[in-house]
PDB file of N, CA and C in Angstrom:
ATOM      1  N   UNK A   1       0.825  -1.198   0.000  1.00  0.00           N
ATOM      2  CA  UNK A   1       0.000   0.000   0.000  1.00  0.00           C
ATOM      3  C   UNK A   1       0.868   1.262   0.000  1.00  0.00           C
ATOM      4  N   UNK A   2       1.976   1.248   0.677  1.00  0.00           N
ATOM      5  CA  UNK A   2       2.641   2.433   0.433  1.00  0.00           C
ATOM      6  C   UNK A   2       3.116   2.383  -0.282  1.00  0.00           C
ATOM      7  N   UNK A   3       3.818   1.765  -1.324  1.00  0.00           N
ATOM      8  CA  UNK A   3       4.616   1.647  -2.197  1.00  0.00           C
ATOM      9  C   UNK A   3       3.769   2.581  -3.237  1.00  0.00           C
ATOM     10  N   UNK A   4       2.273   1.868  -3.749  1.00  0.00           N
ATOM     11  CA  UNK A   4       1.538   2.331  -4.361  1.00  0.00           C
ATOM     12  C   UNK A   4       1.366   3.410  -4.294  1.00  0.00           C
ATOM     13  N   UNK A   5       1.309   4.078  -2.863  1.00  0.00           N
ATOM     14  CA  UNK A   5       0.377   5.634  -2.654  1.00  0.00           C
ATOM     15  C   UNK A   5       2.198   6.637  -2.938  1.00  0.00           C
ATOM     16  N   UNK A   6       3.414   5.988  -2.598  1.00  0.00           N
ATOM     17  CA  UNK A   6       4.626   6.834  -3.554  1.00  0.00           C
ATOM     18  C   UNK A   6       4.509   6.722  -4.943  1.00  0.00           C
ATOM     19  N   UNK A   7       3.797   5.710  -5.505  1.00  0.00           N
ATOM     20  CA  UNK A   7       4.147   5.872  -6.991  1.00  0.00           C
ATOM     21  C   UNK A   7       2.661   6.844  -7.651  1.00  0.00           C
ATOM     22  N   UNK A   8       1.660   6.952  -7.021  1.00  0.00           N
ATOM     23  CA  UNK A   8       0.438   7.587  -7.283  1.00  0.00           C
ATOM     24  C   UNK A   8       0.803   9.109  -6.883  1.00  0.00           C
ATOM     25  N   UNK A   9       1.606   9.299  -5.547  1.00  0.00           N
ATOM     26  CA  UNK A   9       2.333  10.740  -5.198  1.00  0.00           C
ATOM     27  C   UNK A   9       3.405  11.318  -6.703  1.00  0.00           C
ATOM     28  N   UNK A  10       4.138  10.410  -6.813  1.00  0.00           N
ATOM     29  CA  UNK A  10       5.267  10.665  -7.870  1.00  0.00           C
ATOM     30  C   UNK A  10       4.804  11.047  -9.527  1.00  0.00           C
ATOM     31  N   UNK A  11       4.012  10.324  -9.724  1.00  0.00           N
ATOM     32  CA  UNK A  11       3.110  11.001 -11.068  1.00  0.00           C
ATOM     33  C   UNK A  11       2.203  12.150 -11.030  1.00  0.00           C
ATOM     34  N   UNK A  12       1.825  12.314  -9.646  1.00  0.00           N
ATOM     35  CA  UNK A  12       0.976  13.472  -9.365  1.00  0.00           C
ATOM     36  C   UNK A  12       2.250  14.516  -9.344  1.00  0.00           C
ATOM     37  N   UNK A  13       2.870  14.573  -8.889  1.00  0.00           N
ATOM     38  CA  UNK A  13       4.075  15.399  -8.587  1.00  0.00           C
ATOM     39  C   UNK A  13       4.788  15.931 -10.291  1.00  0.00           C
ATOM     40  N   UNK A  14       4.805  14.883 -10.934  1.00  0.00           N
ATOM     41  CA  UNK A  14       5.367  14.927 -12.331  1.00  0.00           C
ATOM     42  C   UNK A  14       4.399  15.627 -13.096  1.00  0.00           C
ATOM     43  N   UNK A  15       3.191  15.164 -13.459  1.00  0.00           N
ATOM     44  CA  UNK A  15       2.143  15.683 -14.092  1.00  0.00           C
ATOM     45  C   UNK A  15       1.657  17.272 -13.440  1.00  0.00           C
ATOM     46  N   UNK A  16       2.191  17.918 -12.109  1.00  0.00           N
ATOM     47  CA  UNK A  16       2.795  19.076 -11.597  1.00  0.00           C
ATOM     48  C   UNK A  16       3.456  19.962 -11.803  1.00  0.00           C
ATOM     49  N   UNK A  17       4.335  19.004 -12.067  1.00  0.00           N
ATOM     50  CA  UNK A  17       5.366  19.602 -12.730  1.00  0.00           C
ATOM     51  C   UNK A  17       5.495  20.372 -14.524  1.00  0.00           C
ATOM     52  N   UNK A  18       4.582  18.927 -15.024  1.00  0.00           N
ATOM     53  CA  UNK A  18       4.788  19.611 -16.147  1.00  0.00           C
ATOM     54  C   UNK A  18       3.841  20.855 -16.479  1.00  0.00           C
ATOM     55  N   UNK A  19       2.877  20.743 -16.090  1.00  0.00           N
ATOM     56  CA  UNK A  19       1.858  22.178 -16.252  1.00  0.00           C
ATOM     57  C   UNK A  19       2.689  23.273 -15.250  1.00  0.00           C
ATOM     58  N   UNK A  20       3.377  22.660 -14.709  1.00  0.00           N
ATOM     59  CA  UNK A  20       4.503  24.498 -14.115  1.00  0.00           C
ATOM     60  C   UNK A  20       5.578  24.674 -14.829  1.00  0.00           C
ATOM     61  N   UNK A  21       5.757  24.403 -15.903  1.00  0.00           N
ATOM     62  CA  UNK A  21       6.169  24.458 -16.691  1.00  0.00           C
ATOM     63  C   UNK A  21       6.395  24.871 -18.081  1.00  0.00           C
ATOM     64  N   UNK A  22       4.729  24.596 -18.550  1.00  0.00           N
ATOM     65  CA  UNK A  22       4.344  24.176 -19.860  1.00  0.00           C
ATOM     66  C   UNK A  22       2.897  24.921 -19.504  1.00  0.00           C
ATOM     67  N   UNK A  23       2.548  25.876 -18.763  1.00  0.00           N
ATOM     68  CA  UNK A  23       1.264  26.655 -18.730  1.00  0.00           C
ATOM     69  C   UNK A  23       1.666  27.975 -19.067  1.00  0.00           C
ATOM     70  N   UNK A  24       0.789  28.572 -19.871  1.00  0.00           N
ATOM     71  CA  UNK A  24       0.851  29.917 -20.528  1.00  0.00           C
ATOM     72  C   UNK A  24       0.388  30.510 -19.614  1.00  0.00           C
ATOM     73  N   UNK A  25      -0.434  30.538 -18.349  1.00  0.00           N
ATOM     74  CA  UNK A  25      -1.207  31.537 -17.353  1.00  0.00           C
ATOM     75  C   UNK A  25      -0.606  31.517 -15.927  1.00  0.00           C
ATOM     76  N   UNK A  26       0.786  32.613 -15.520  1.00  0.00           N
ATOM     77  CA  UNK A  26       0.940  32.552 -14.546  1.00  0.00           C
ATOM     78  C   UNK A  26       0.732  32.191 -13.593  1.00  0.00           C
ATOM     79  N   UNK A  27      -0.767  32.463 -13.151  1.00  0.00           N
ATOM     80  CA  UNK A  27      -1.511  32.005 -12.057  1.00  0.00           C
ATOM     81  C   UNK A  27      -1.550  30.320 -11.805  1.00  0.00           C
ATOM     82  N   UNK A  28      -1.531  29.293 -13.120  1.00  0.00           N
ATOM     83  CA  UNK A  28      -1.486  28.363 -12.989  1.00  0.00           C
ATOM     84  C   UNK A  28       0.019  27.331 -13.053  1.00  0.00           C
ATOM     85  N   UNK A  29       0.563  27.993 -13.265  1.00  0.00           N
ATOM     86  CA  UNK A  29       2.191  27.492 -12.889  1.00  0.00           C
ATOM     87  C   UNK A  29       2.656  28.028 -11.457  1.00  0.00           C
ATOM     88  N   UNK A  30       1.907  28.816 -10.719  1.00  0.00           N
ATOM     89  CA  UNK A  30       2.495  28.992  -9.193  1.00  0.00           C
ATOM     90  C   UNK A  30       1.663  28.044  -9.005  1.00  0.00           C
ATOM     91  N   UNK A  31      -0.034  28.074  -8.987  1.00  0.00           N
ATOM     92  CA  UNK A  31      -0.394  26.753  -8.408  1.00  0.00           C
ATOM     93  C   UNK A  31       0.166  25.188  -8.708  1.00  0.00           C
ATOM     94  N   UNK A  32       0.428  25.335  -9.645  1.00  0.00           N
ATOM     95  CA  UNK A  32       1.215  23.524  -9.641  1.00  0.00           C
ATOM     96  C   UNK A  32       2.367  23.776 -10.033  1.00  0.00           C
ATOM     97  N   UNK A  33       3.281  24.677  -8.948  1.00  0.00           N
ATOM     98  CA  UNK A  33       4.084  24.404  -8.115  1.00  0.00           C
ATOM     99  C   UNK A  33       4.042  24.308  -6.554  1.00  0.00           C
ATOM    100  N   UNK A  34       3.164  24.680  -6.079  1.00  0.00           N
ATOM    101  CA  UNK A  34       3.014  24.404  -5.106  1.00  0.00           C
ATOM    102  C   UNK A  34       2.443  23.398  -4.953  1.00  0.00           C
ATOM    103  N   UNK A  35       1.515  22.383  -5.744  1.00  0.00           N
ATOM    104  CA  UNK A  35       0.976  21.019  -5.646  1.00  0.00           C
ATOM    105  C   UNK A  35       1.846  20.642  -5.342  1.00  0.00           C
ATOM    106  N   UNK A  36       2.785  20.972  -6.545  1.00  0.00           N
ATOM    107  CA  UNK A  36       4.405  20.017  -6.407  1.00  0.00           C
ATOM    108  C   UNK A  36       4.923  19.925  -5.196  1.00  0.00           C
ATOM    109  N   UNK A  37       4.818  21.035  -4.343  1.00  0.00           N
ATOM    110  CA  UNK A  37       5.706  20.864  -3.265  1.00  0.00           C
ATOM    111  C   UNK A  37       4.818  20.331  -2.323  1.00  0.00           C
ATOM    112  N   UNK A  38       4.082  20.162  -2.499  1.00  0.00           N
ATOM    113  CA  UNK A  38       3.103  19.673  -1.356  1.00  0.00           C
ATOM    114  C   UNK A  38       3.273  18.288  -1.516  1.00  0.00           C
ATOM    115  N   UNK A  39       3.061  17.855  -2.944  1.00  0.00           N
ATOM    116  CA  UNK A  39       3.638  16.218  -3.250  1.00  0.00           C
ATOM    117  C   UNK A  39       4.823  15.852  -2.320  1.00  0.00           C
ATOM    118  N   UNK A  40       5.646  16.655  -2.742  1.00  0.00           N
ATOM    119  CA  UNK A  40       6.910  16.436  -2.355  1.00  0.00           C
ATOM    120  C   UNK A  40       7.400  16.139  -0.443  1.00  0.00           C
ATOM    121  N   UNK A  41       6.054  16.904   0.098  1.00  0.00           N
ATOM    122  CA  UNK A  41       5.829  17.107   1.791  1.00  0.00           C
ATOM    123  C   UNK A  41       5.383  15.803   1.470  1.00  0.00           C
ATOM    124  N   UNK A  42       4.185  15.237   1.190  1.00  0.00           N
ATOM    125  CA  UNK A  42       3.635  14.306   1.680  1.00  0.00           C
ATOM    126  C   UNK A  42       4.637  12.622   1.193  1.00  0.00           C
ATOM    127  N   UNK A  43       5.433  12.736   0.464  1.00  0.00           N
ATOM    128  CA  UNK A  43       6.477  11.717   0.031  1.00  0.00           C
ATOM    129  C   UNK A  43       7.387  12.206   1.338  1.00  0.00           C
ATOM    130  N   UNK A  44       7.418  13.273   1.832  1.00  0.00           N
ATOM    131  CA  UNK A  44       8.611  13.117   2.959  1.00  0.00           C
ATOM    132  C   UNK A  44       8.192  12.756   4.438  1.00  0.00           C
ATOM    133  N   UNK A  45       7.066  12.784   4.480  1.00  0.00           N
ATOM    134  CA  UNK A  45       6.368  12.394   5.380  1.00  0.00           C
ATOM    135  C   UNK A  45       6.038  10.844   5.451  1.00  0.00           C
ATOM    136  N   UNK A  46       5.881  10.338   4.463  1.00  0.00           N
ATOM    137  CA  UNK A  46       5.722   8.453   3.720  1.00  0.00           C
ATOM    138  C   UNK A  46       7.491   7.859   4.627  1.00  0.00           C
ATOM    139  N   UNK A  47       8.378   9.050   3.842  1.00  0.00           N
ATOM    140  CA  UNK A  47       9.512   8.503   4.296  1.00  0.00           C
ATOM    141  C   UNK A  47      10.012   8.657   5.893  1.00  0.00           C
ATOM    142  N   UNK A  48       9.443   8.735   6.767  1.00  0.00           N
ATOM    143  CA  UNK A  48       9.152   9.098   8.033  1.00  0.00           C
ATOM    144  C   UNK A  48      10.296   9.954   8.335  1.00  0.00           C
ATOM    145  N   UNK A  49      10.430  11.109   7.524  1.00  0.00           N
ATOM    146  CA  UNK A  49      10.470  12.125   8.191  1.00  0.00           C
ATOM    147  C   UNK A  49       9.963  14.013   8.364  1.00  0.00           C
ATOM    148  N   UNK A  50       9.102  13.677   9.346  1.00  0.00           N
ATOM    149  CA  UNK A  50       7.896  14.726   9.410  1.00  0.00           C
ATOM    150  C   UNK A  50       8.439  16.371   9.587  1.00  0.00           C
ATOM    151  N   UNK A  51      10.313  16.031  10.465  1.00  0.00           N
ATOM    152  CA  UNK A  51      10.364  17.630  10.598  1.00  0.00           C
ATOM    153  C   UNK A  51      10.713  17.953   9.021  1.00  0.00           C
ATOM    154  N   UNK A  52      11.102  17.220   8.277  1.00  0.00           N
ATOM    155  CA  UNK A  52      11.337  18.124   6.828  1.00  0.00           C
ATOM    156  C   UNK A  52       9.784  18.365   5.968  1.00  0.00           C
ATOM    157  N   UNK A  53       8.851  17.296   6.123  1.00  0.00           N
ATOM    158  CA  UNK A  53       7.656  17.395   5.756  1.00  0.00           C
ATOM    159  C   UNK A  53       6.924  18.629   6.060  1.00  0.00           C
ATOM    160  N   UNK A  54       7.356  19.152   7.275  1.00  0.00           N
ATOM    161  CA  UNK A  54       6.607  20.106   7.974  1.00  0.00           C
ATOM    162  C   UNK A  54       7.400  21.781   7.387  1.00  0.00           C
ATOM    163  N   UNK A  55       8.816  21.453   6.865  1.00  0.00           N
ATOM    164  CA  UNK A  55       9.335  22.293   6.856  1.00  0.00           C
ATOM    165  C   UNK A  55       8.907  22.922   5.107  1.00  0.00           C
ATOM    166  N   UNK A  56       8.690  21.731   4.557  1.00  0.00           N
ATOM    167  CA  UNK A  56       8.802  21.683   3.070  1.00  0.00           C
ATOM    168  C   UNK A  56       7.156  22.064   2.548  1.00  0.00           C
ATOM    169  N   UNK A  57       6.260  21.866   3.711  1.00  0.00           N
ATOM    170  CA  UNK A  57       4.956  22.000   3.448  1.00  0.00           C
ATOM    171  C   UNK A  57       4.756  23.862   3.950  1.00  0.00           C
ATOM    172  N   UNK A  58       5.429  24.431   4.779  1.00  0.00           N
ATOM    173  CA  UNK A  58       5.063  25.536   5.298  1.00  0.00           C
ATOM    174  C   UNK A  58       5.928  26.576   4.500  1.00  0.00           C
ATOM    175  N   UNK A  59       7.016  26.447   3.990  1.00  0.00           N
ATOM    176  CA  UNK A  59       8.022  26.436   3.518  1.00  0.00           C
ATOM    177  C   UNK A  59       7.922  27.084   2.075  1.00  0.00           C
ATOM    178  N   UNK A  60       8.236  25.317   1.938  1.00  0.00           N
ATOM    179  CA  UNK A  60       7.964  25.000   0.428  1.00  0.00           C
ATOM    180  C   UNK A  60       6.986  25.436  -0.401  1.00  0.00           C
ATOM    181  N   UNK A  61       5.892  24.671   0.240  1.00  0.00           N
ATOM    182  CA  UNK A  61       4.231  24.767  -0.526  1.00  0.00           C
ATOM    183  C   UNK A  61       3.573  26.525  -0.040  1.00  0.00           C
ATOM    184  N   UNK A  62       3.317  26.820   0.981  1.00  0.00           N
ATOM    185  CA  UNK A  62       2.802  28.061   1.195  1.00  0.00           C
ATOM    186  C   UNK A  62       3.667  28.955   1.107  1.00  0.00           C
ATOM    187  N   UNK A  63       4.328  29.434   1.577  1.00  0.00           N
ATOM    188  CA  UNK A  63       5.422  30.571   1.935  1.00  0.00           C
ATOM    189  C   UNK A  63       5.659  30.934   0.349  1.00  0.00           C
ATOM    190  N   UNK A  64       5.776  29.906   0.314  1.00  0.00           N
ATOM    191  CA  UNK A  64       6.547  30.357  -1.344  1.00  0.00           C
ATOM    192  C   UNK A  64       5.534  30.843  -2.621  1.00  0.00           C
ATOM    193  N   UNK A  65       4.454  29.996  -2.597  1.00  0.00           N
ATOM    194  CA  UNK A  65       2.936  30.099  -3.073  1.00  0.00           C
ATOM    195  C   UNK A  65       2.388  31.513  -2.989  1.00  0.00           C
ATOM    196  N   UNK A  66       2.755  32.076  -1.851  1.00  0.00           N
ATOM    197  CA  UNK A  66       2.189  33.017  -1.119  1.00  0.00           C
ATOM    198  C   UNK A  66       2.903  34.094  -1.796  1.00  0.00           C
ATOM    199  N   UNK A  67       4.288  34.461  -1.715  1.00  0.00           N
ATOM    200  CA  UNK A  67       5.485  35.102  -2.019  1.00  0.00           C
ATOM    201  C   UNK A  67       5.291  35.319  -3.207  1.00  0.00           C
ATOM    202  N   UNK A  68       5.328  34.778  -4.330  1.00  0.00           N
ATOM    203  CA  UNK A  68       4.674  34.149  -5.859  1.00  0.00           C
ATOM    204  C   UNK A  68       3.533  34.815  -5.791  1.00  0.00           C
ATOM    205  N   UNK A  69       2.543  34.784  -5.598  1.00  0.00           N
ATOM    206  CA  UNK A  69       1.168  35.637  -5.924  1.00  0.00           C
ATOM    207  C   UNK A  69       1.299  37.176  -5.861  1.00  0.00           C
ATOM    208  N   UNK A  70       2.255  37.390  -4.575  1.00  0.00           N
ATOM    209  CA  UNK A  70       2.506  38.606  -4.147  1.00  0.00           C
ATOM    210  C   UNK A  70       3.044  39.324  -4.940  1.00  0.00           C
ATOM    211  N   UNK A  71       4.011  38.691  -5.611  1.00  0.00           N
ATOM    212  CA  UNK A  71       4.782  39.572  -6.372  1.00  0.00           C
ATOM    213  C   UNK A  71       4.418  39.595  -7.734  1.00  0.00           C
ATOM    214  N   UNK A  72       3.230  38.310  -8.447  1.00  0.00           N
ATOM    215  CA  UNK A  72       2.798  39.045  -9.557  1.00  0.00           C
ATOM    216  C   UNK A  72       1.956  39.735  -9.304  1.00  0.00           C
ATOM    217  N   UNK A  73       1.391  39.911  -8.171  1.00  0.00           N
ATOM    218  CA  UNK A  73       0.343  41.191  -7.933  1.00  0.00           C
ATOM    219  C   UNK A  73       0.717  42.423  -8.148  1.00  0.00           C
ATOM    220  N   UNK A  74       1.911  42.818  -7.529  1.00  0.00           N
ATOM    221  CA  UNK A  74       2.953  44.104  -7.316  1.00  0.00           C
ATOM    222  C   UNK A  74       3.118  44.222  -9.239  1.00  0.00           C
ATOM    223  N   UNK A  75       3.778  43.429  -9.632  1.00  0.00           N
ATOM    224  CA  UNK A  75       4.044  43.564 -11.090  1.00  0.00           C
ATOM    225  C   UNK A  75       2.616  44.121 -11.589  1.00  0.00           C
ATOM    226  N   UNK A  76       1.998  43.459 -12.046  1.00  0.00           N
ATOM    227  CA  UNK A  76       0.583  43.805 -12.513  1.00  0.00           C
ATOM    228  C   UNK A  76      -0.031  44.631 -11.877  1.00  0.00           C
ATOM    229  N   UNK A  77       0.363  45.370 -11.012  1.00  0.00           N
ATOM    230  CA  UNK A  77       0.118  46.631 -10.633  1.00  0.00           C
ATOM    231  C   UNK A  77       0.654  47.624 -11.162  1.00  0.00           C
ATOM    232  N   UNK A  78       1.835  47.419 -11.514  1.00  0.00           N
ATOM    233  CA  UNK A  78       3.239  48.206 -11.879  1.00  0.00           C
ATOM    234  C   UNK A  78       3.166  48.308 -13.335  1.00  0.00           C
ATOM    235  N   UNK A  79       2.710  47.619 -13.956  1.00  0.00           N
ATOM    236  CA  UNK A  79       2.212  47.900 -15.162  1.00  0.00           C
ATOM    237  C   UNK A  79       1.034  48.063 -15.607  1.00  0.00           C
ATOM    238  N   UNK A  80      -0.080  48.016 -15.178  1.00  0.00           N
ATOM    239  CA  UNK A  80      -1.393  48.384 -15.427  1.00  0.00           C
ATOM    240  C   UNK A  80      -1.505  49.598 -15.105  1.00  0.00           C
TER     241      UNK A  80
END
């Protein structure tokens, strides 16, 4: 069962990846990057260890998510 729920994490994570990548609409390449990193929390958490899970989820996934919105806001302010 876990094996499965890393390899169901790992394609979710990939298929993440590639639309943050390969998306023409800003807004949707910060969000799946932050899926991504959230994938990436919950695979570190599988691997029992929760303080990086915790670090990589608050971190990683929000902080950064957050940071990212912020600043195309400021831009698109700055030019509109």
């Amino acid at each position: 069962m876990l094996i499965f729920l890393a390899i169901v994490l790992g394609i979710a994570s990939m298929v993440g990846a590639y639309f943050a990548v390969h998306s023409n609409k800003l807004t949707v390449a910060i969000i799946a990057t932050g899926i991504v990193s959230m994938m990436a929390s919950v695979m570190f958490l599988l691997l029992a260890a929760p303080d990086v899970a915790m670090t990589e989820a608050s971190i990683g996934s929000a902080l950064t998510t957050a940071i990212f919105f912020f600043t195309l806001n400021k831009i698109r302010q700055t030019n509109g």
